[in-house]
Protein backbone atom coordinates (compact mmCIF):
# COMPACT_ATOMS: atom_id res chain seq x y z
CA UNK A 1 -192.61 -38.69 -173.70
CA UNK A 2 -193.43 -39.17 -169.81
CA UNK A 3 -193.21 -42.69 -167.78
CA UNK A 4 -194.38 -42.77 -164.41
CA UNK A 5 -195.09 -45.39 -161.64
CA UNK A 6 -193.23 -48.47 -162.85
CA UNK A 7 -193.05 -48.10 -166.45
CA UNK A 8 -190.12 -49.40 -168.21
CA UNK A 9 -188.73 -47.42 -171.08
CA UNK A 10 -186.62 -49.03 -173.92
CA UNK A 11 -184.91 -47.40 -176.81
CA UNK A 12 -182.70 -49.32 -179.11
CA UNK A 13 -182.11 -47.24 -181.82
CA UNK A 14 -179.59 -44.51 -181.29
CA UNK A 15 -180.52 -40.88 -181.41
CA UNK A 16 -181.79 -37.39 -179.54
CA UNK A 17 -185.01 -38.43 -176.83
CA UNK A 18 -186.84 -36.14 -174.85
CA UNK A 19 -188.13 -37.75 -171.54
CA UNK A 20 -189.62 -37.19 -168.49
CA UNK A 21 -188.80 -40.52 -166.42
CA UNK A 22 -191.07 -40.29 -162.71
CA UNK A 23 -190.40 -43.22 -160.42
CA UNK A 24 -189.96 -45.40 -163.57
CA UNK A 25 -186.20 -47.35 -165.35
CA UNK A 26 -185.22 -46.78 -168.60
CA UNK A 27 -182.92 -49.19 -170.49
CA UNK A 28 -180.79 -48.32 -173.30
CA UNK A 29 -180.62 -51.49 -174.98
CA UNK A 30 -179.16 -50.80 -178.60
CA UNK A 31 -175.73 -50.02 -179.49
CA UNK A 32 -174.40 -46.19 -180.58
CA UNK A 33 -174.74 -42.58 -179.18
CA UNK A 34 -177.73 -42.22 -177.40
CA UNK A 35 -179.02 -38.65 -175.65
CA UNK A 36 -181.62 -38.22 -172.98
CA UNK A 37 -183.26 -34.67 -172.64
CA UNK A 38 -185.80 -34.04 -169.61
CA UNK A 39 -185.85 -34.39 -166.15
CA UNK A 40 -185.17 -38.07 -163.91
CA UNK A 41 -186.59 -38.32 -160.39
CA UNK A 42 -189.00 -39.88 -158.27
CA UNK A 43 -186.05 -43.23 -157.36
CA UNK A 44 -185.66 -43.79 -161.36
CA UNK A 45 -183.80 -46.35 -162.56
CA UNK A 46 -181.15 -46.32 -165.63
CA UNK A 47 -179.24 -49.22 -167.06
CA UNK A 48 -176.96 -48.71 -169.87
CA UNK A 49 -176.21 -51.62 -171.79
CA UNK A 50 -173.02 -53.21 -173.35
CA UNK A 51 -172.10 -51.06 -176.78
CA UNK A 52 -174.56 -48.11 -175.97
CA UNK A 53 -173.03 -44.31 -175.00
CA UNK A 54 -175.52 -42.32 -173.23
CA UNK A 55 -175.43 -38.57 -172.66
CA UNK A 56 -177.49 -37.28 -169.76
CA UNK A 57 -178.59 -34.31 -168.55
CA UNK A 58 -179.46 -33.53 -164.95
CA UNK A 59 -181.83 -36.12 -162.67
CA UNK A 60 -182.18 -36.25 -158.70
CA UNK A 61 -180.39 -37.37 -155.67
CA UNK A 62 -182.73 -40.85 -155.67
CA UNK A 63 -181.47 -42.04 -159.05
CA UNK A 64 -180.37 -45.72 -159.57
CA UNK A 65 -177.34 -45.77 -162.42
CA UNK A 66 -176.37 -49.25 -163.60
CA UNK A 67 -173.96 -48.45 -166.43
CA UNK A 68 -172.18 -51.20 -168.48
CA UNK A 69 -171.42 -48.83 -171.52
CA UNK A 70 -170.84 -45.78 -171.73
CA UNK A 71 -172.64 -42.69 -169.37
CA UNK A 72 -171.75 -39.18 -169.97
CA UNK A 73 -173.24 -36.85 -167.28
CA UNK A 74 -173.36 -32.96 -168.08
CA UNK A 75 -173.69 -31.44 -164.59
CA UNK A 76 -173.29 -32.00 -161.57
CA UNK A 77 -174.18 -35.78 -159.76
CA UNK A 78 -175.45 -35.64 -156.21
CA UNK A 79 -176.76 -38.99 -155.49
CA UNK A 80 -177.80 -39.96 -151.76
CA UNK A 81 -180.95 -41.43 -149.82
CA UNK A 82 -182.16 -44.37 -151.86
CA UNK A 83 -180.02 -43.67 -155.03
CA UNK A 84 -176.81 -45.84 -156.10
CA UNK A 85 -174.29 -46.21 -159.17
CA UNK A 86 -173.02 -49.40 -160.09
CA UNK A 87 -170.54 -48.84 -162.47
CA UNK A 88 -168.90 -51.70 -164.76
CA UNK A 89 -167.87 -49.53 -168.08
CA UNK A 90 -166.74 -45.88 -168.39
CA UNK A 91 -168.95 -43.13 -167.05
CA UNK A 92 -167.72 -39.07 -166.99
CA UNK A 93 -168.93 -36.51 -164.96
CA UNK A 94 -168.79 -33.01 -166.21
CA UNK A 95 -168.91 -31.65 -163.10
CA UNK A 96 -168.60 -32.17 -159.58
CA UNK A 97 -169.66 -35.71 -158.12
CA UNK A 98 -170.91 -36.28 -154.37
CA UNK A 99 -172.29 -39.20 -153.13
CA UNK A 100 -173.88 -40.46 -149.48
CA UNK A 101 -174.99 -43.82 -150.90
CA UNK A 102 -173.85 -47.50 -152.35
CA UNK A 103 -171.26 -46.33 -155.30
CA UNK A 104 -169.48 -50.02 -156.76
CA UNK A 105 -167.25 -49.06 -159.39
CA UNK A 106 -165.57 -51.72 -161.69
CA UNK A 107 -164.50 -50.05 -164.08
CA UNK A 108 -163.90 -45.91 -164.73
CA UNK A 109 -165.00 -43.07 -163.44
CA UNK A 110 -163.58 -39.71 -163.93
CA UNK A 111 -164.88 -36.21 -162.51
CA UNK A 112 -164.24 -33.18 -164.11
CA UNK A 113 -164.81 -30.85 -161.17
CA UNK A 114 -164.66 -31.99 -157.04
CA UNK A 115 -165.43 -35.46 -155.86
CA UNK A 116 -167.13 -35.59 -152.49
CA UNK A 117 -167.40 -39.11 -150.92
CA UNK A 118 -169.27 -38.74 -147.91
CA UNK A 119 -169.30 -40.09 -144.57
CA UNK A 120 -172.91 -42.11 -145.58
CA UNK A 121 -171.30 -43.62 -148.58
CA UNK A 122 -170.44 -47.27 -148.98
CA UNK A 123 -167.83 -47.46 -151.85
CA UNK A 124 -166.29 -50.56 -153.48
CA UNK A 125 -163.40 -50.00 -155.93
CA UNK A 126 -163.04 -52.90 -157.57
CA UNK A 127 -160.26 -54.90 -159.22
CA UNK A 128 -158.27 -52.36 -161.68
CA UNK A 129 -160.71 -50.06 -161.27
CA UNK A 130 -160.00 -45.82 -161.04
CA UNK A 131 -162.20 -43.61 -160.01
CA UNK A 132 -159.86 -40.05 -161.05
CA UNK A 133 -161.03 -36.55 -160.49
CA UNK A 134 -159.55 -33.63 -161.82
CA UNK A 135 -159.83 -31.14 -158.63
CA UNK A 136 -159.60 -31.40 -155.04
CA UNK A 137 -161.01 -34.74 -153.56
CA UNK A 138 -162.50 -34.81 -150.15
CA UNK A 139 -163.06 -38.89 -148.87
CA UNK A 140 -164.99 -39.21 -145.15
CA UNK A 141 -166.42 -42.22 -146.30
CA UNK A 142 -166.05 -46.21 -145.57
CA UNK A 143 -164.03 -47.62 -148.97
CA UNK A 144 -163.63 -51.12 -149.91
CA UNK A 145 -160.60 -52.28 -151.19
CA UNK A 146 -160.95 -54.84 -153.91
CA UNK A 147 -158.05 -53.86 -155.76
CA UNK A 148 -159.02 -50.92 -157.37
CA UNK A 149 -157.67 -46.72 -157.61
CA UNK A 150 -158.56 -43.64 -156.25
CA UNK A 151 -156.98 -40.98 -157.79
CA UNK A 152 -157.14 -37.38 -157.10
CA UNK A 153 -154.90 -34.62 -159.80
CA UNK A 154 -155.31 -32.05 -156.85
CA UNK A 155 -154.89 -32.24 -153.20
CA UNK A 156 -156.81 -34.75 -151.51
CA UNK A 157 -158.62 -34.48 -148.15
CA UNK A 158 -158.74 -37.89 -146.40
CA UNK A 159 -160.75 -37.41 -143.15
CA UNK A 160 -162.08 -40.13 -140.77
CA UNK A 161 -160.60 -42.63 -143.09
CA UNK A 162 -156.99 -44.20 -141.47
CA UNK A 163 -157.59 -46.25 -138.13
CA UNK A 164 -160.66 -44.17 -137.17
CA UNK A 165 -162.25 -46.00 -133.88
CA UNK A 166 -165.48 -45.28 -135.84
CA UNK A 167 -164.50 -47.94 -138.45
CA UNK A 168 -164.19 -45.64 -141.24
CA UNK A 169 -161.51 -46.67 -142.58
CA UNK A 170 -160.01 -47.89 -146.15
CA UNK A 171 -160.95 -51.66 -145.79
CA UNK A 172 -158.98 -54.34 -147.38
CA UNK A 173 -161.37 -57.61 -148.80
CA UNK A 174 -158.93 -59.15 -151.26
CA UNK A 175 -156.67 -56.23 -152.14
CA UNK A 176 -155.60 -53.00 -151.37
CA UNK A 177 -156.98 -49.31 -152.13
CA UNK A 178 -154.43 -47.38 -153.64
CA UNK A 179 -154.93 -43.65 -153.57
CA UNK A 180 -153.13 -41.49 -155.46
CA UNK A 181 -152.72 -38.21 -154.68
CA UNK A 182 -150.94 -35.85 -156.77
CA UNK A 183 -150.59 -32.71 -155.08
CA UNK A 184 -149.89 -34.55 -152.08
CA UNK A 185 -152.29 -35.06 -149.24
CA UNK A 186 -154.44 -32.19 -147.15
CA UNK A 187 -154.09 -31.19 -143.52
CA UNK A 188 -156.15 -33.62 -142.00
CA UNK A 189 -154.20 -36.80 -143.22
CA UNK A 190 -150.72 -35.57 -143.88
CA UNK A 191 -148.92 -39.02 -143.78
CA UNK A 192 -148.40 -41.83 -146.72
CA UNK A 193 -147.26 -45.29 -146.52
CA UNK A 194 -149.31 -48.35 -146.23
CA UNK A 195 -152.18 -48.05 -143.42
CA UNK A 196 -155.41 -49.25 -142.38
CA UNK A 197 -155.97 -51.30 -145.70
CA UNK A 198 -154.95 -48.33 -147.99
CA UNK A 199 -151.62 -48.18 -150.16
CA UNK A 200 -151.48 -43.84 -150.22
CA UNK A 201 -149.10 -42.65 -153.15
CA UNK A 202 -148.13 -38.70 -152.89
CA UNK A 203 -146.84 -36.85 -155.84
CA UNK A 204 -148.00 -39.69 -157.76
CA UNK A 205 -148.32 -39.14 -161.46
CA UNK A 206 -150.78 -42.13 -162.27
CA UNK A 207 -152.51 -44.38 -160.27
CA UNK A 208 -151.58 -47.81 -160.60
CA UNK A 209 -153.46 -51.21 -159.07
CA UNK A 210 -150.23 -51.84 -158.34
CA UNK A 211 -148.16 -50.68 -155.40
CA UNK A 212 -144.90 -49.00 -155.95
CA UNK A 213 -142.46 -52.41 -156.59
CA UNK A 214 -140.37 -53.06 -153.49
CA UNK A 215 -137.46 -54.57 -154.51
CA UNK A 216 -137.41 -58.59 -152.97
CA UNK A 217 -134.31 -58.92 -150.38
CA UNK A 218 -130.87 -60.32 -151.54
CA UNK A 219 -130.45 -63.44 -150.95
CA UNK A 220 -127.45 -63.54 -148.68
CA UNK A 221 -125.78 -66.83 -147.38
CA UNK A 222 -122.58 -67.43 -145.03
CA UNK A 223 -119.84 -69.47 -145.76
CA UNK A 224 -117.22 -70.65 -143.17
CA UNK A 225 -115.71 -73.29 -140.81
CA UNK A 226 -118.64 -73.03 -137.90
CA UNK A 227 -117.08 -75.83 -135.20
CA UNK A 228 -113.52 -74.81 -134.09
CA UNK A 229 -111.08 -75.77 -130.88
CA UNK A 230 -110.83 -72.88 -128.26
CA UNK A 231 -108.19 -70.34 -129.39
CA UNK A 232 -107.83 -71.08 -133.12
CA UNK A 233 -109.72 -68.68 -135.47
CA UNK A 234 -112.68 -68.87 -138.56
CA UNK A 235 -113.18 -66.91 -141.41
CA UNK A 236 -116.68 -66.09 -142.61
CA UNK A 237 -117.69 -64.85 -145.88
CA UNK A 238 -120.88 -63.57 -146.87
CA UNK A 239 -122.26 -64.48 -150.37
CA UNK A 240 -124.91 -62.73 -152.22
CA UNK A 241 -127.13 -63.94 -155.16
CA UNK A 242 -126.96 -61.82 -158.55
CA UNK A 243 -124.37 -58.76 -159.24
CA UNK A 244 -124.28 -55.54 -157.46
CA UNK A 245 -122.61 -52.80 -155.40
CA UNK A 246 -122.36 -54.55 -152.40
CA UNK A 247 -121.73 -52.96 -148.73
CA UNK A 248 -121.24 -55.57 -146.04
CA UNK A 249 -121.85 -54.92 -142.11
CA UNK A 250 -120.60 -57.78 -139.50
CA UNK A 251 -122.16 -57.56 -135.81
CA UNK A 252 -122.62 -60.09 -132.89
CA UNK A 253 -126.63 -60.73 -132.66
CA UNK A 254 -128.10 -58.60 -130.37
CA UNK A 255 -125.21 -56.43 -130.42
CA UNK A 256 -124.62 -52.85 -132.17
CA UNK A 257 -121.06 -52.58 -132.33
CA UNK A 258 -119.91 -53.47 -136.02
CA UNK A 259 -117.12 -55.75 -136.00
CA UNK A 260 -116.16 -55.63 -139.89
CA UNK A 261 -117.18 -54.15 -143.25
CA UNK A 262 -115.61 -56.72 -146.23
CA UNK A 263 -117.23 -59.68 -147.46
CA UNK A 264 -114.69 -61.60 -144.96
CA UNK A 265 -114.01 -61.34 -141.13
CA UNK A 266 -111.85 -63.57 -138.84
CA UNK A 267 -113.21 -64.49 -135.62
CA UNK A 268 -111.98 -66.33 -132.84
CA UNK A 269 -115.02 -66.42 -129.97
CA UNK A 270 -113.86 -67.69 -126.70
CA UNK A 271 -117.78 -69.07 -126.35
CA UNK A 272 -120.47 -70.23 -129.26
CA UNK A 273 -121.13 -67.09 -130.60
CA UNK A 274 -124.19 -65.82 -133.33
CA UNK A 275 -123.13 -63.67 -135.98
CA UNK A 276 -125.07 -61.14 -138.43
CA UNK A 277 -124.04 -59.98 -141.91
CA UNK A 278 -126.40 -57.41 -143.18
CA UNK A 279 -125.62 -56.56 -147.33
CA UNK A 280 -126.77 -53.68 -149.14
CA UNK A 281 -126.82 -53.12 -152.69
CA UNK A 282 -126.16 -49.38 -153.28
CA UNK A 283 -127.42 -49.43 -156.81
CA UNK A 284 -131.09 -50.86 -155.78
CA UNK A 285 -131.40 -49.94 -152.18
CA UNK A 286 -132.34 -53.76 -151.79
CA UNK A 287 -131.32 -55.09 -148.48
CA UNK A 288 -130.48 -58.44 -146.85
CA UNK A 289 -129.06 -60.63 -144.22
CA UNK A 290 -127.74 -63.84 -142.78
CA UNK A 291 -127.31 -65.47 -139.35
CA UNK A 292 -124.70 -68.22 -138.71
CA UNK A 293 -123.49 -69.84 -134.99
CA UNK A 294 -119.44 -70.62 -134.25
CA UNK A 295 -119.37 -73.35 -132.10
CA UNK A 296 -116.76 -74.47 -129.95
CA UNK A 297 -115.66 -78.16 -129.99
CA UNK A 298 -115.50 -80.32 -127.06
CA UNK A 299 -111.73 -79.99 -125.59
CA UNK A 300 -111.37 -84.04 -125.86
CA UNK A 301 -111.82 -82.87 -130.29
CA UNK A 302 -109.01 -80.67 -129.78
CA UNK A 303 -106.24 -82.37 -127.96
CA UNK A 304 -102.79 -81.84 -130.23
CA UNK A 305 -103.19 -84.28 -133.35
CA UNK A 306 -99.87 -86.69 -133.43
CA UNK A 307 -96.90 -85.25 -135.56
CA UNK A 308 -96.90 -86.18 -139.27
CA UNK A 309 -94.27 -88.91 -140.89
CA UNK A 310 -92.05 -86.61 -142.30
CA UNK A 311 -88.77 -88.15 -144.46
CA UNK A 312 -85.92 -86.36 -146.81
CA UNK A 313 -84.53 -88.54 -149.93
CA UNK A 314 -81.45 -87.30 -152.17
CA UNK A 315 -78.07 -88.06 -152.64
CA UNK A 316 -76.65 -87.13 -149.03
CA UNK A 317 -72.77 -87.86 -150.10
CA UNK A 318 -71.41 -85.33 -153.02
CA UNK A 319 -67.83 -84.08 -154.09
CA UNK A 320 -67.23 -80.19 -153.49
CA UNK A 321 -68.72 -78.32 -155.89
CA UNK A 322 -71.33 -80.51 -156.59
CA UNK A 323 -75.00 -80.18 -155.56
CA UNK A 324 -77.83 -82.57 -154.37
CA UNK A 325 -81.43 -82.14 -154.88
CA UNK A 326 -83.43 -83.04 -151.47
CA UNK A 327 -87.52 -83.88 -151.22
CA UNK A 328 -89.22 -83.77 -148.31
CA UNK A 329 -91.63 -86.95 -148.02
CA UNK A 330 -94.72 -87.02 -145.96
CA UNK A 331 -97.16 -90.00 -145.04
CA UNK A 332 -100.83 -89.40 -145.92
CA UNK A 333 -102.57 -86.66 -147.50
CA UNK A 334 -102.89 -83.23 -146.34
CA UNK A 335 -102.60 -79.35 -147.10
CA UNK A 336 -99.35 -79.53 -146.71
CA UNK A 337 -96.53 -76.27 -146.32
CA UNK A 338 -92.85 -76.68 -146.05
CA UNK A 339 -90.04 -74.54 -144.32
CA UNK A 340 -86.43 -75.61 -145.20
CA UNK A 341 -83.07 -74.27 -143.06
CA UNK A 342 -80.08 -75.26 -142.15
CA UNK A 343 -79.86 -76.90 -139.01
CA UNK A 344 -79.55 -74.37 -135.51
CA UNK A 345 -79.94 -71.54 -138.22
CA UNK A 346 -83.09 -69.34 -138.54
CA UNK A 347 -82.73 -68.56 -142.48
CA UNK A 348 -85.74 -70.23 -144.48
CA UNK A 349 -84.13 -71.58 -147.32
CA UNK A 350 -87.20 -73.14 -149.52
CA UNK A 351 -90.69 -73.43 -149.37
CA UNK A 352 -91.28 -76.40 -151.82
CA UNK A 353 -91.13 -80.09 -151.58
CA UNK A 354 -87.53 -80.09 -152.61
CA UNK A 355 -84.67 -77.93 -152.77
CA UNK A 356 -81.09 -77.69 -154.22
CA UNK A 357 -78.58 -77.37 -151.82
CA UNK A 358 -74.29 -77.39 -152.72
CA UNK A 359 -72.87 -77.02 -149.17
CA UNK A 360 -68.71 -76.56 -149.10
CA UNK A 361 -68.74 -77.96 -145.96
CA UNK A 362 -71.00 -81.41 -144.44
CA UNK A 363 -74.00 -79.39 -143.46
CA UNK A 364 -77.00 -81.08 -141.90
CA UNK A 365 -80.93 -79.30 -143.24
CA UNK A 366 -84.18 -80.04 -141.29
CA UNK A 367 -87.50 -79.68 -143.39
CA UNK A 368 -90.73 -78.71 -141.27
CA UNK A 369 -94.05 -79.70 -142.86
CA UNK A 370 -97.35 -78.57 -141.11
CA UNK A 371 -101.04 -79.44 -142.67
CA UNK A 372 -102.97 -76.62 -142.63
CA UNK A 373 -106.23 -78.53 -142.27
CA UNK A 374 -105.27 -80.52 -138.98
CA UNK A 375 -102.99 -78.47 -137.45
CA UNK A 376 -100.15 -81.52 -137.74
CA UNK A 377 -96.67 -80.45 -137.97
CA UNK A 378 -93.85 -82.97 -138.34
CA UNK A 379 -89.91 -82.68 -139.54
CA UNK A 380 -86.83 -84.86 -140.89
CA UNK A 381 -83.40 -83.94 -140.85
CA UNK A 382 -80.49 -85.39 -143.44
CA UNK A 383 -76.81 -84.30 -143.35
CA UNK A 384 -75.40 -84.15 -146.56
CA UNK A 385 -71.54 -84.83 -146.60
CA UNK A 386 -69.19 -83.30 -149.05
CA UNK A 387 -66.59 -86.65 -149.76
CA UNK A 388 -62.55 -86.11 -149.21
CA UNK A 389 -61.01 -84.97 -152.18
CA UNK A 390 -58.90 -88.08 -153.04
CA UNK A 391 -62.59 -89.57 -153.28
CA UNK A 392 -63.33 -86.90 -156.40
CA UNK A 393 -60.07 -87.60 -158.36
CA UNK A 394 -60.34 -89.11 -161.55
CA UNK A 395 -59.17 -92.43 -162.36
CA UNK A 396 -55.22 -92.28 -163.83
CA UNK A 397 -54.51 -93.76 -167.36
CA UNK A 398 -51.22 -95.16 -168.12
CA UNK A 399 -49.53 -93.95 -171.06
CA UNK A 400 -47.72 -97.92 -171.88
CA UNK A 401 -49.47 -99.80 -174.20
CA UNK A 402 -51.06 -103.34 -172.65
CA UNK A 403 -50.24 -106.64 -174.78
CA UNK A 404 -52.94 -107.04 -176.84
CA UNK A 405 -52.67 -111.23 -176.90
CA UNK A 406 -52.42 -113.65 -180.44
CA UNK A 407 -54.63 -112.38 -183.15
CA UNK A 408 -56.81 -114.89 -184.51
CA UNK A 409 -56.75 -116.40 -187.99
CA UNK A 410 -60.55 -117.52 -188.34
CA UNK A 411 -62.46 -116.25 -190.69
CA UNK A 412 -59.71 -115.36 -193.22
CA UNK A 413 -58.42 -116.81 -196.37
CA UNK A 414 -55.28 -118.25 -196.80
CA UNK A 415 -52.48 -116.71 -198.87
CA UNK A 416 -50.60 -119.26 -200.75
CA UNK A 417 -48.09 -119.13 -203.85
CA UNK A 418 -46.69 -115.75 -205.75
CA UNK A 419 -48.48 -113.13 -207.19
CA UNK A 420 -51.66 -113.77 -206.06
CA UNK A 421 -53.55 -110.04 -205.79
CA UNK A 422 -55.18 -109.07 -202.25
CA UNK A 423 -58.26 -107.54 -203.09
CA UNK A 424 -59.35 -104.78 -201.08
CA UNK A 425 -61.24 -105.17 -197.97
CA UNK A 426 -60.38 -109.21 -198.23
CA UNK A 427 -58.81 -110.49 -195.16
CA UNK A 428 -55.56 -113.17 -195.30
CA UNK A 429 -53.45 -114.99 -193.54
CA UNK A 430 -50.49 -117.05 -194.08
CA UNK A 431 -50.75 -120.13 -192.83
CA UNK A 432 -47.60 -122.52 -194.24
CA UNK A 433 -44.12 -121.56 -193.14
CA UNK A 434 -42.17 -119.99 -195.90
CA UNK A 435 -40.85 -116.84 -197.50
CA UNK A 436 -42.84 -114.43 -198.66
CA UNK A 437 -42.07 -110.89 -200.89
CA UNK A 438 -45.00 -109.06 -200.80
CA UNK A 439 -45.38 -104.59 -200.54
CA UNK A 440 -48.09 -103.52 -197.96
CA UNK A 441 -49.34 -99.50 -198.86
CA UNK A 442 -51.41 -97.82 -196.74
């Protein structure tokens, strides 16, 4: 079969077609394995449906391709002058595949042997797209970044391509190119990284629309007392989001010296002063940092706070031997510490509210209380006595018996005449004079 000038060719059902196609577009419009035998040229035109596989042999440098299937190509492609490819489903080259004209691929597009995109070309790569070849890719053309992948098994040549004052360069519109070159790049673009619109991968196994995942920084955060009085100190603590191994590295802003490598550091600036924790987690390489100010308050904020209202209650007046618990009171409410001694001694003897103390001697204790938050410090004194000893004896008991007074007869019943038989646990009394015989047993 032969179409020429114009004609449009359409073949539905699947199956082996010999065809000469001159200046004319063929559609494969049915679904299945389709193969075209023959020669294409003369600016043909091919469109491969939705559902169809085609399987081509050679055609010339002028061809249009519009694939949407599936295009299998068994030599080599050279397309240029007034040819394209627009290519939304799968298409394989057997063979090598250069190109000097429009080339849009959305979907794949893998080469057997070299891919050549020349400095002519005008390539898209759209979204999730690849375009893979198996051999050594050489790419001097302008590329449009829509998201898609370039991906090269061997070596890849990139020439004319990063920040060329020519413009040819890998162009971002929405997304990024990402090339992916396993073998590593060739001598005339040695470099990868992130440049003119182009994510470059070497040693790459896959190419991915995605770049290689960056970790997000740690959230880092610093907590402290920022506003302090000339001459008192701060400590700052750096916090970090999530679990890690943490390293921690304390400088002045705009200042290289390190001043401290914990979570914590004390500072005590003699002027407002910005400092910079930068944290690193060793396990993910993930990196972050926090600024904070320490200002210094007006001197009128800092003048010495009064001293606190500081009291001692306990028994101050004991025997010898004894002991006597003492508290330390304190008006309002505070962080409060306590130092006990003995007066014009240097001994701390308790760090509590209260202590115990059983002096042998009068001995006289101060308690100092200072609030850590407001710098307050205050003390009491009490002298605690230890009585004369005719104060501690015990009261004497005399040994002679005191006259108990008349017993009373109420409440009991009166014995009168003879024999009359006391019962047990009965109370009597006699009452009328007389004489009485009577035997009292115990």
């Amino acid at each position: 079969m032969e179409a020429r000038n114009g004609a449009v060719v359409c073949v539905r059902t699947p199956g082996t077609y010999t065809l000469t196609l001159e200046g004319s577009t063929l559609i494969i419009c049915g679904s299945g394995q389709f193969t075209i035998q023959g020669s294409i040229r003369n600016n043909s035109k091919i469109y491969v449906n939705s559902g169809a596989t085609l399987n081509i042999g050679q055609f010339d440098s002028n061809t249009q391709i519009y694939n949407r299937g599936t295009a299998v190509v068994n030599s080599d492609v050279n397309i240029n002058g007034s040819g394209r490819i627009l290519n939304v489903g799968t298409m394989q080259i057997n063979g090598s595949f250069g190109i000097d004209a429009p080339f849009d691929n959305l979907g794949l597009v893998t080469v057997s042997s070299e891919l050549r995109l020349n400095g002519s070309a005008r390539v898209t790569l759209g979204e999730n797209s690849l375009l893979k070849t198996n051999r050594v890719s050489t790419i001097d053309a302008q590329v449009f970044g829509c998201g898609g992948c370039l991906h090269s098994v061997q070596k890849m040549e990139v020439a004319n391509i990063i920040n060329n004052s020519q413009g040819k360069i890998l162009t971002p519109v929405d997304n990024l190119v990402y090339v992916c070159a396993q073998n590593g790049f060739g001598d005339i673009f040695g470099n990868t990284g992130k440049s003119g619109g182009a994510f470059l991968q070497s040693g790459c196994t896959e190419c991915s629309a995605t770049p290689p995942v960056t970790p997000p920084d740690l959230q880092v955060s610093i907590q402290g007392n920022t506003s302090i009085c000339a001459g008192t100190s701060t400590t700052l603590t750096a916090g970090v989001s999530g679990n890690g191994n943490f390293s921690y590295e304390w400088k002045k802003i705009n200042e290289n010296t390190i001043i401290g490598t914990n979570a914590s550091i004390v500072v005590n600036p003699a002027i407002a002063t910005n400092y910079i924790v930068t944290v690193k987690d060793n396990n993910t390489q993930q990196t972050g940092s926090a600024t904070v100010t320490v200002n210094l308050k007006p001197e009128a904020e800092c003048s010495t706070p009064p001293d606190l209202d500081v009291s001692i209650q306990g028994n101050t007046s004991i025997c010898a031997g004894a002991s006597t618990t003492l508290t330390a009171g304190v008006s309002g409410n505070g962080n409060f510490s306590y130092e006990w001694k003995k007066i014009n001694e240097n001994t701390i003897i308790g760090t509590n509210t209260s202590i115990v103390v059983n002096p042998v001697v009068s001995t006289t204790y101060i308690v100092t209380v200072t609030d850590s938050n407001t710098r307050q410090t205050g003390s009491a004194t009490v002298a605690v006595t230890v009585k004369p000893a005719a104060e501690c004896e015990p009261p004497v008991i005399s040994p002679c018996a005191a006259d108990p007074g008349d017993k009373s007869c109420e409440n009991c019943t009166p014995l009168t005449g003879s024999g009359t038989n006391i019962n047990t646990g009965m109370t009597y009394c006699i009452s009328t004079p007389g004489t009485y015989s009577m035997n009292l047993r115990i």
